[in-house]
N, C-alpha and C. Protein backbone atom coordinates (compact mmCIF):
# COMPACT_ATOMS: atom_id res chain seq x y z
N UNK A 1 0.84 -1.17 0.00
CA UNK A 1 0.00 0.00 0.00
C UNK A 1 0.89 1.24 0.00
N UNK A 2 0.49 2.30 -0.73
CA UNK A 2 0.76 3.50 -0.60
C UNK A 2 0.37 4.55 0.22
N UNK A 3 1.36 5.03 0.99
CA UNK A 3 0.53 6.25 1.72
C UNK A 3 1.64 7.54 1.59
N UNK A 4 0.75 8.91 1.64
CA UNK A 4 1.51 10.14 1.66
C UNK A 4 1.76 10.10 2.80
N UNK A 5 3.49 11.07 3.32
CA UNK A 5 3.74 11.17 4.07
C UNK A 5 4.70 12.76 4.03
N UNK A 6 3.31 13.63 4.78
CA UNK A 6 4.43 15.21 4.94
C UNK A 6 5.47 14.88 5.76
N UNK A 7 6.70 15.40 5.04
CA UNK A 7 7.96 15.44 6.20
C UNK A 7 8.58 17.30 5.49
N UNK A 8 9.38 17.67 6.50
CA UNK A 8 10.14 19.20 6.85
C UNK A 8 10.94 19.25 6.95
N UNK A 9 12.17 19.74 6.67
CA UNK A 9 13.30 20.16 6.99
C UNK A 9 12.66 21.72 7.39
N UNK A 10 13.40 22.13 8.26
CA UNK A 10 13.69 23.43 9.05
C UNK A 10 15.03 24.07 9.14
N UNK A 11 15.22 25.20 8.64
CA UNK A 11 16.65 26.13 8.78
C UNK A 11 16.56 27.35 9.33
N UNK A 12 17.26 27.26 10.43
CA UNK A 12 16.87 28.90 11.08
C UNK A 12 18.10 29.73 10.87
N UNK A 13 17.91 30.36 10.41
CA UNK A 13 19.85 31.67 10.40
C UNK A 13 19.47 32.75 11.08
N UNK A 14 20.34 32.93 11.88
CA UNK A 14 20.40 34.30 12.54
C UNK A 14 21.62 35.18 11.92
N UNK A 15 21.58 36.53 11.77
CA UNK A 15 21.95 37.27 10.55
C UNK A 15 22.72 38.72 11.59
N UNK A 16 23.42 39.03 11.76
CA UNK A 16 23.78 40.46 12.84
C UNK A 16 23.13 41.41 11.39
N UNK A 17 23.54 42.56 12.15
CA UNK A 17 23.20 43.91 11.34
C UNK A 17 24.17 44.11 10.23
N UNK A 18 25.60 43.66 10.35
CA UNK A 18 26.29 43.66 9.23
C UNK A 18 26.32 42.68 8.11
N UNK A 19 25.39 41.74 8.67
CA UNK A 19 25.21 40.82 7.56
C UNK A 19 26.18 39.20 7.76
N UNK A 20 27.07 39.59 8.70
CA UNK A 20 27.60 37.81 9.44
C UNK A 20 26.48 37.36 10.03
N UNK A 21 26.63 35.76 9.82
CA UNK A 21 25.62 34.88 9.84
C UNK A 21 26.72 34.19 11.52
N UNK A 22 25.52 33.91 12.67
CA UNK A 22 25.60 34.42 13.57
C UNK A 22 25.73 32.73 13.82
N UNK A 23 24.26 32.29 13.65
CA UNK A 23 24.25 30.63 13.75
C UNK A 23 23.25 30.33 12.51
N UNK A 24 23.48 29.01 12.06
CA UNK A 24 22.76 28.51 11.45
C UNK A 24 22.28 27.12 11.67
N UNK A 25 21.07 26.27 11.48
CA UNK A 25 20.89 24.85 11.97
C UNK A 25 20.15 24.41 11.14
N UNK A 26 19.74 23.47 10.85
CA UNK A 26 19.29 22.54 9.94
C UNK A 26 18.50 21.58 10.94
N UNK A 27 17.27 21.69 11.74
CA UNK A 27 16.24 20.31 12.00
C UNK A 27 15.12 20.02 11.56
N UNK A 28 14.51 18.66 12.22
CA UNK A 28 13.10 18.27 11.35
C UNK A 28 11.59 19.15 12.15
N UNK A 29 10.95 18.90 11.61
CA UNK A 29 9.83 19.32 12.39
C UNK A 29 8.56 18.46 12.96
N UNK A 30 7.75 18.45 13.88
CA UNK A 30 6.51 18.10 14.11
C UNK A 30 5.33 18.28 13.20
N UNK A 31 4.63 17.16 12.85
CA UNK A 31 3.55 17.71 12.26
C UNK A 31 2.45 17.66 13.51
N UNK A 32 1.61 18.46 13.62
CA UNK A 32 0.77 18.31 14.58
C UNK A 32 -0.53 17.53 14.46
N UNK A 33 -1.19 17.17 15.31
CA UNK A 33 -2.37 16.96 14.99
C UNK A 33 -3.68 17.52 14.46
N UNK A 34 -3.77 18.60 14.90
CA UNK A 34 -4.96 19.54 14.14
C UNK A 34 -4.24 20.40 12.92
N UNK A 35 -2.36 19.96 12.58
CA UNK A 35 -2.28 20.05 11.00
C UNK A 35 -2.29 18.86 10.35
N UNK A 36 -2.29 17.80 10.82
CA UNK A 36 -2.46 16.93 9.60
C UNK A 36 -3.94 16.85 9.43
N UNK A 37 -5.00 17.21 10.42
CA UNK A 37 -6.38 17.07 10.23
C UNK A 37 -6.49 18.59 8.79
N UNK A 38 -6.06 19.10 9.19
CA UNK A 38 -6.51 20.34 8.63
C UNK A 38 -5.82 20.12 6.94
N UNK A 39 -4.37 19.66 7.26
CA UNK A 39 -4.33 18.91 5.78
C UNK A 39 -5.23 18.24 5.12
N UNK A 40 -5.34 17.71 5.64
CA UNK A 40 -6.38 16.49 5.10
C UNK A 40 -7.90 17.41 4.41
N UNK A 41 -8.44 18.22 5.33
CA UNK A 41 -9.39 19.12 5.10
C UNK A 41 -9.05 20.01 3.63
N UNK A 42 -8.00 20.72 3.64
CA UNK A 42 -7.17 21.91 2.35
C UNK A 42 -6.94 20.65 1.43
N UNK A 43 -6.30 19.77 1.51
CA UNK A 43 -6.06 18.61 0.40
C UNK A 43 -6.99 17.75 -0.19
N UNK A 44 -8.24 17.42 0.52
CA UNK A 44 -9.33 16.44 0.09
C UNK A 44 -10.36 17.07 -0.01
N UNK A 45 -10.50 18.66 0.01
CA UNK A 45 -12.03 19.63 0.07
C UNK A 45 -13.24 19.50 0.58
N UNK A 46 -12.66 18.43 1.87
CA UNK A 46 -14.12 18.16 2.80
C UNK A 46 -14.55 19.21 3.90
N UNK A 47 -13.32 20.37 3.89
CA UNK A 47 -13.92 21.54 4.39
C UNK A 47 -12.74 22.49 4.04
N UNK A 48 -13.17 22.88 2.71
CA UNK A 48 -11.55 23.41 1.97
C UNK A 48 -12.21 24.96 2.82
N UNK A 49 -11.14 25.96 3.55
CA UNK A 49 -11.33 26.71 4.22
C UNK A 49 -11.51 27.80 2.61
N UNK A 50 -12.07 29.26 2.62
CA UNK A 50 -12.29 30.13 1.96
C UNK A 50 -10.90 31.30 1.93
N UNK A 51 -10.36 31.07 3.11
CA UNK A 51 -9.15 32.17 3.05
C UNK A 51 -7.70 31.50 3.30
N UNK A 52 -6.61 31.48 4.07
CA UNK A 52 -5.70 31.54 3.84
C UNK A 52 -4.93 29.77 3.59
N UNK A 53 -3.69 29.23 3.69
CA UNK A 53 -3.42 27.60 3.67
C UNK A 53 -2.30 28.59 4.85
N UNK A 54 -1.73 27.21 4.81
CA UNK A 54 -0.47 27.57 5.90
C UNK A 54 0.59 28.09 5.58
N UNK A 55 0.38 29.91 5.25
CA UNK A 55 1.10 30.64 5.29
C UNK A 55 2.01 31.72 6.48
N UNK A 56 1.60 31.35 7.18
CA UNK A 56 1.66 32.31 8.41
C UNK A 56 2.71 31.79 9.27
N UNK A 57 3.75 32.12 9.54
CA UNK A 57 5.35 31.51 10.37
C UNK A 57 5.03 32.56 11.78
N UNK A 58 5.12 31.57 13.16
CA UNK A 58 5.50 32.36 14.50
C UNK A 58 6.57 31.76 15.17
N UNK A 59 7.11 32.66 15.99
CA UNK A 59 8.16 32.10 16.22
C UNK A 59 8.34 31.82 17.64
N UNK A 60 9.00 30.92 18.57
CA UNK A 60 8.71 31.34 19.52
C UNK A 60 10.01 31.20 21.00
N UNK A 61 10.03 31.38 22.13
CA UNK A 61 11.30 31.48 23.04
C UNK A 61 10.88 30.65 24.15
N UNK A 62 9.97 29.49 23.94
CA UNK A 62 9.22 29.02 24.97
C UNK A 62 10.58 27.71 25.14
N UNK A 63 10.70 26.51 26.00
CA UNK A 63 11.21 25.76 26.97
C UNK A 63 10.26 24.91 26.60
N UNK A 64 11.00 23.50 25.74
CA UNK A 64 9.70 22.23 25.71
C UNK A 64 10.45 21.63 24.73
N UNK A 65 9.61 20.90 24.18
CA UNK A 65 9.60 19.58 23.12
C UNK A 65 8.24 19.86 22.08
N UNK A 66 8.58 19.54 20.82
CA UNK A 66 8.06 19.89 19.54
C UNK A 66 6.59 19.09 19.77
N UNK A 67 5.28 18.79 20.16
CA UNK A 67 4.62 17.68 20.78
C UNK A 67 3.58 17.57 19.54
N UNK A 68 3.03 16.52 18.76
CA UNK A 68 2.01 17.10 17.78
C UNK A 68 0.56 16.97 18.76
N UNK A 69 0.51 17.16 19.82
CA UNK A 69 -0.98 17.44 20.10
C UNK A 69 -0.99 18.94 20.99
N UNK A 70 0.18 19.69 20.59
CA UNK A 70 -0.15 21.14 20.85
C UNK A 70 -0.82 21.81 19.47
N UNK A 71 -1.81 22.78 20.15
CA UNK A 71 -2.57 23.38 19.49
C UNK A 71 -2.34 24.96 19.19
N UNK A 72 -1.37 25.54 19.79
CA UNK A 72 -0.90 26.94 19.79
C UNK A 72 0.61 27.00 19.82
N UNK A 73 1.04 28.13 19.70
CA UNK A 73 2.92 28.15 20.01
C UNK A 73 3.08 29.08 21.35
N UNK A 74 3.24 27.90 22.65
CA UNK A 74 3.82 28.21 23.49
C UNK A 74 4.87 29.18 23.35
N UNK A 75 4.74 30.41 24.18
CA UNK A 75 5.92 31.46 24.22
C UNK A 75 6.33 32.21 22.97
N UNK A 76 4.85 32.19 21.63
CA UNK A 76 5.19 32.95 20.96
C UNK A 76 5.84 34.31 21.02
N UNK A 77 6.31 34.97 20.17
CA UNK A 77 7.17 36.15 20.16
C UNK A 77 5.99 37.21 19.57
N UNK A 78 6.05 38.56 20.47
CA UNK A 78 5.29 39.19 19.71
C UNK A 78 5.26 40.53 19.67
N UNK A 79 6.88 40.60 19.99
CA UNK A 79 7.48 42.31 19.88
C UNK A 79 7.47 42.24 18.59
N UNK A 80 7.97 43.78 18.28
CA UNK A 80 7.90 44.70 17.29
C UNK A 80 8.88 43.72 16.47
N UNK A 81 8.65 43.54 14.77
CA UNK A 81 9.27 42.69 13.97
C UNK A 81 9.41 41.17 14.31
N UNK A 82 9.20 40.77 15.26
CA UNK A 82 9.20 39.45 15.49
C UNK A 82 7.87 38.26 15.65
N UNK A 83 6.74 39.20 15.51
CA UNK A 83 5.37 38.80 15.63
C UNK A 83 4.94 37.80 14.23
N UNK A 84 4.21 37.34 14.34
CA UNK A 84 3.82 36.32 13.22
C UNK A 84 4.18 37.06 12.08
N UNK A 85 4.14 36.39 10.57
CA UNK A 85 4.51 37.05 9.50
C UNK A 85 3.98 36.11 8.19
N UNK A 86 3.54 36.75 7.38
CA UNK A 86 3.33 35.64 6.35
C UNK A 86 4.48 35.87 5.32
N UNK A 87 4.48 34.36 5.09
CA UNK A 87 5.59 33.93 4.64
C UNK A 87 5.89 34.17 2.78
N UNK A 88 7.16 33.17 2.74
CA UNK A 88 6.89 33.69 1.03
C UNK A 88 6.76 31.84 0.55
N UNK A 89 6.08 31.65 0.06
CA UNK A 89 5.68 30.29 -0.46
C UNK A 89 6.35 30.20 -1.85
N UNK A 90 7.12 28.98 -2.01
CA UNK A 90 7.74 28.48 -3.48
C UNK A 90 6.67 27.05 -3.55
N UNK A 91 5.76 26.78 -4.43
CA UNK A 91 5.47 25.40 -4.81
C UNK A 91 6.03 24.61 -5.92
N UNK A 92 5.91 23.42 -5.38
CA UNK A 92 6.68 22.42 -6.30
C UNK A 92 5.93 22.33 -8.27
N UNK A 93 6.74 22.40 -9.48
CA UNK A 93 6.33 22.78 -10.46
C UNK A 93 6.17 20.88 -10.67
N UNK A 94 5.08 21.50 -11.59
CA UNK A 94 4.80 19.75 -11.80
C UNK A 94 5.73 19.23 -12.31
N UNK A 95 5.81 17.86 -12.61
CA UNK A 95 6.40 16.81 -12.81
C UNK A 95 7.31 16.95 -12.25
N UNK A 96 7.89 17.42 -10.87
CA UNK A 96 8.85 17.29 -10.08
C UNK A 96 8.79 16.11 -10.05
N UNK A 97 10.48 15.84 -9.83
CA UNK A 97 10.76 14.61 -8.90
C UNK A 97 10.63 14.74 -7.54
N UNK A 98 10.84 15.43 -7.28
CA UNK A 98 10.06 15.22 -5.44
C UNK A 98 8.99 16.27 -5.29
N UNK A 99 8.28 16.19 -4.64
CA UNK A 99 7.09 17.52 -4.73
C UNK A 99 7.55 18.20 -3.41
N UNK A 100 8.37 19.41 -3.76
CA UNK A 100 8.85 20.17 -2.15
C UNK A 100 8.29 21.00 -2.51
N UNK A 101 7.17 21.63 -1.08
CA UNK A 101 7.27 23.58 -0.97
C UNK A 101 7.95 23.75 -0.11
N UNK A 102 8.46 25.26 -0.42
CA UNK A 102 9.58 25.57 0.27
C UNK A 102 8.69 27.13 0.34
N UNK A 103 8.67 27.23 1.86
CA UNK A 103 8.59 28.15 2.81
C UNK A 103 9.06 29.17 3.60
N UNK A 104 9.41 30.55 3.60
CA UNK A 104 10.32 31.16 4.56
C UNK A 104 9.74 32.49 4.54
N UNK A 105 10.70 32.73 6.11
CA UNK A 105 10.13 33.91 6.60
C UNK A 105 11.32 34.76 6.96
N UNK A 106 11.39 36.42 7.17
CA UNK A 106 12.58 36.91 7.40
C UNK A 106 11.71 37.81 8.74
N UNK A 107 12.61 37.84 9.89
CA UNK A 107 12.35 38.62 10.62
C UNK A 107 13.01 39.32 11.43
N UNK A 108 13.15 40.74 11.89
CA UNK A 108 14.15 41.04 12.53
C UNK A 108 13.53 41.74 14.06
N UNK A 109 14.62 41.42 14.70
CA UNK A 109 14.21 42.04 15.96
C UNK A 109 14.57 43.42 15.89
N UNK A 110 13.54 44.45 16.36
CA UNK A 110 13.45 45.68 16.24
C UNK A 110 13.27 46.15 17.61
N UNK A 111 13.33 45.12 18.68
CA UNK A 111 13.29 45.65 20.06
C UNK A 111 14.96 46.26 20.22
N UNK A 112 14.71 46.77 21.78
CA UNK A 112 16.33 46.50 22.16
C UNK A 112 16.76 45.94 23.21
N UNK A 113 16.09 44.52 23.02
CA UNK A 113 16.95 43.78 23.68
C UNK A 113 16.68 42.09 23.04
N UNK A 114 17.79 41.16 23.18
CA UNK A 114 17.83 40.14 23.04
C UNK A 114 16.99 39.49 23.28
N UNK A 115 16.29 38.41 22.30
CA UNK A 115 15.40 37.51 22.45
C UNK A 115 16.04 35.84 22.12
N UNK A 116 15.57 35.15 22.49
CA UNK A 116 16.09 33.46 22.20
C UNK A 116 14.97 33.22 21.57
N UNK A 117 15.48 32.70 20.48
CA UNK A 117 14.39 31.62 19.38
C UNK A 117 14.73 30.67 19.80
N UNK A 118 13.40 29.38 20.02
CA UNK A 118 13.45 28.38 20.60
C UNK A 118 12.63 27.45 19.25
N UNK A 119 11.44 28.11 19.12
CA UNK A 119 10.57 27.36 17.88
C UNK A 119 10.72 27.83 16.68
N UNK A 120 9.67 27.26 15.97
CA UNK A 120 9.09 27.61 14.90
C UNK A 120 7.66 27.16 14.24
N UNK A 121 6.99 27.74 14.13
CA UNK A 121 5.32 26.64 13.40
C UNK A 121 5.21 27.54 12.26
N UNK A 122 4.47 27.05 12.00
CA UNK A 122 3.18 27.58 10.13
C UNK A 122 2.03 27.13 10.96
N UNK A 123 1.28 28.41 10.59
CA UNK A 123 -0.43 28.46 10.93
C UNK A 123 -1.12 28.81 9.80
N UNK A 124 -2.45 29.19 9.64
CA UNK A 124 -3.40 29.37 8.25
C UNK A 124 -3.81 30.41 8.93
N UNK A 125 -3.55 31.39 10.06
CA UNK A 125 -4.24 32.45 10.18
C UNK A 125 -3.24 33.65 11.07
N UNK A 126 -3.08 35.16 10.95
CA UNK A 126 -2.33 36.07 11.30
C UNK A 126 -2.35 35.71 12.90
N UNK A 127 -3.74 35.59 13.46
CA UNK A 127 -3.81 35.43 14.88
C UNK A 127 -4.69 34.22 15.10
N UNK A 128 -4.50 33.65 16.02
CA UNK A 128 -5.15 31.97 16.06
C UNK A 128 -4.87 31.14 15.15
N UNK A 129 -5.58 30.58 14.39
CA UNK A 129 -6.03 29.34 13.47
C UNK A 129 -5.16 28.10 13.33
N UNK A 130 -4.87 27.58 12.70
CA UNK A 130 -4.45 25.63 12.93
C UNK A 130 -3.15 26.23 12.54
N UNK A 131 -2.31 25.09 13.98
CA UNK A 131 -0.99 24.92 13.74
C UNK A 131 -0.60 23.64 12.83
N UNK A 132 0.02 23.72 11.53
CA UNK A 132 0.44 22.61 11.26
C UNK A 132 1.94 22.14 11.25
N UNK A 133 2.57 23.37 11.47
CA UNK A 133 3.96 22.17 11.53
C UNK A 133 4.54 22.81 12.43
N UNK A 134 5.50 22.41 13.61
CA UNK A 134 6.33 23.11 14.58
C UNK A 134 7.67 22.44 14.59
N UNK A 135 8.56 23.40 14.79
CA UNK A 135 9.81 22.71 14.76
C UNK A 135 10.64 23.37 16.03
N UNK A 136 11.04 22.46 16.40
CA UNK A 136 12.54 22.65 18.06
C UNK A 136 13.50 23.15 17.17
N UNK A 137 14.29 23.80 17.63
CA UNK A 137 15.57 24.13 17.37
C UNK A 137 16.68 23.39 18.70
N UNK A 138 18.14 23.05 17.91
CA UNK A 138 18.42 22.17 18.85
C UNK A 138 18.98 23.07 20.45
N UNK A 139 19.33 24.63 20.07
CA UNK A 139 19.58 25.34 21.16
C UNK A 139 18.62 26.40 20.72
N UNK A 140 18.35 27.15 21.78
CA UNK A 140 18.21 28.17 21.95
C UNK A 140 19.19 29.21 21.26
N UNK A 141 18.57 30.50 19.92
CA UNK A 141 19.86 31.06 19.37
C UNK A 141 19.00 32.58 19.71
N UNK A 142 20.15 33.10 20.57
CA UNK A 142 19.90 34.37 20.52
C UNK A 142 20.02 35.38 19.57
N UNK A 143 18.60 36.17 19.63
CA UNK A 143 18.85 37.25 18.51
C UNK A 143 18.84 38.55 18.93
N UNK A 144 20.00 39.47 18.71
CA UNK A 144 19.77 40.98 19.01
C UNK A 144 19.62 41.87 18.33
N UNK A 145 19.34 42.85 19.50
CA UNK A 145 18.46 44.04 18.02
C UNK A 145 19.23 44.32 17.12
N UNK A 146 18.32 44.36 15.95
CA UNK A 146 18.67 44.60 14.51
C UNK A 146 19.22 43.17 14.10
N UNK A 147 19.69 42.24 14.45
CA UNK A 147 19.53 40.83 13.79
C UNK A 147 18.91 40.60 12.93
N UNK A 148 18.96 39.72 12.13
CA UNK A 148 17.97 39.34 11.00
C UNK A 148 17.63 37.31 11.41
N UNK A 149 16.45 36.69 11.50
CA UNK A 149 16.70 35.22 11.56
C UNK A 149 15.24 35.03 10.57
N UNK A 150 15.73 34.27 9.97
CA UNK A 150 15.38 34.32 8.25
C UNK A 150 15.35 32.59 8.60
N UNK A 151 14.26 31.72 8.90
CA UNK A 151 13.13 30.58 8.80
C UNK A 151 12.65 30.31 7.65
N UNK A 152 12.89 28.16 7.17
CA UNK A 152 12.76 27.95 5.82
C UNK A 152 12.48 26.36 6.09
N UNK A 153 10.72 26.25 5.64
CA UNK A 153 10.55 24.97 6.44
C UNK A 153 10.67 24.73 4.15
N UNK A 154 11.27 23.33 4.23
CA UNK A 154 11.14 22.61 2.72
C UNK A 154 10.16 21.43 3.36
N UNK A 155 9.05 21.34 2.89
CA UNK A 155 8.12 20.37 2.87
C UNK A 155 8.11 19.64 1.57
N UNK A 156 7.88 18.02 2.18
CA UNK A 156 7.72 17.30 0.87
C UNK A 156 7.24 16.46 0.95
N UNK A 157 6.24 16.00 0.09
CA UNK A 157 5.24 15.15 0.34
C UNK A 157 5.56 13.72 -0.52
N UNK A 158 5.77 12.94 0.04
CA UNK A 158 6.66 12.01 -0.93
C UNK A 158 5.68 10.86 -0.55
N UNK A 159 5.92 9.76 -1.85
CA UNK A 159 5.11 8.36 -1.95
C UNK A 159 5.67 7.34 -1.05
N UNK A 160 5.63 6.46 -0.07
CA UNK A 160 6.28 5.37 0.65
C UNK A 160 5.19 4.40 0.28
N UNK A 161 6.47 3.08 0.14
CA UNK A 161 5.32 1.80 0.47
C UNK A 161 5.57 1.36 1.89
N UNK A 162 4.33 1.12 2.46
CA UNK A 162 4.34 0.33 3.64
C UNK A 162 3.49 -1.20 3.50
């Protein structure tokens, strides 16, 4: 049997004001539960929503583990430049060999003072609506003002036999 299976890569860069790249990481992400439901909903049109898909990146400085039966982003961020953001969406052109979208967000801290990025999710709405993918970072990377940390989930929905 065939079944789809979303999987993520996640890259977070943190960027100073002159443009050195501060840290960079490469991990996987969580799919959650009320995003793979909600997939399922946007992908099979049994309740295709009227407005947005999962464009919307938050970020967040919370203490935990990536869990898929969270429903919000613990310890979102929501100073000035660092608050949710919609993202810039690349979709996969047909007849790809792998079907990746590739996702990212640029954000800079405009406070003045240091914040720690801890997460990352995609939601379908500016404030509230379904989390579908969250990702841990493996440390905590601090960002200071005027930083740039520029988030890039590659999703790909690939064929497995099981």
């Amino acid at each position: 049997m065939k079944t789809l299976v979303p999987q993520a890569i996640v890259t977070l860069k943190v960027t100073d004001v002159d443009g050195c790249v501060r840290y960079e990481e490469v991990t996987k992400n969580t799919v959650t539960y009320a995003g793979l439901s909600t997939l399922h909903r946007y992908c099979y049109g049994v309740d295709r929503p009227s407005g947005e898909g999962f464009n919307w990146m938050g970020l967040s400085e919370a203490v935990g583990d990536a869990d898929p039966s969270y429903t919000n982003l613990a310890g979102e961020l929501v100073q000035k430049g660092l608050r949710r953001r919609r993202v810039a969406v690349t979709l996969p052109s047909a007849g790809s060999a792998k079907y990746v979208t590739e996702i990212s967000a640029m954000f800079t801290n405009e406070t003045s003072d240091p914040v720690a990025v801890t997460m990352a999710a995609l939601f379908d709405a500016e404030k509230g609506g379904s989390m579908a993918h969250l990702a841990k970072f493996i440390d905590p990377r601090t960002v200071y003002p005027n930083d740039t940390v520029t988030v890039s989930f590659s999703i790909e929905f690939d064929v497995k036999e099981s």
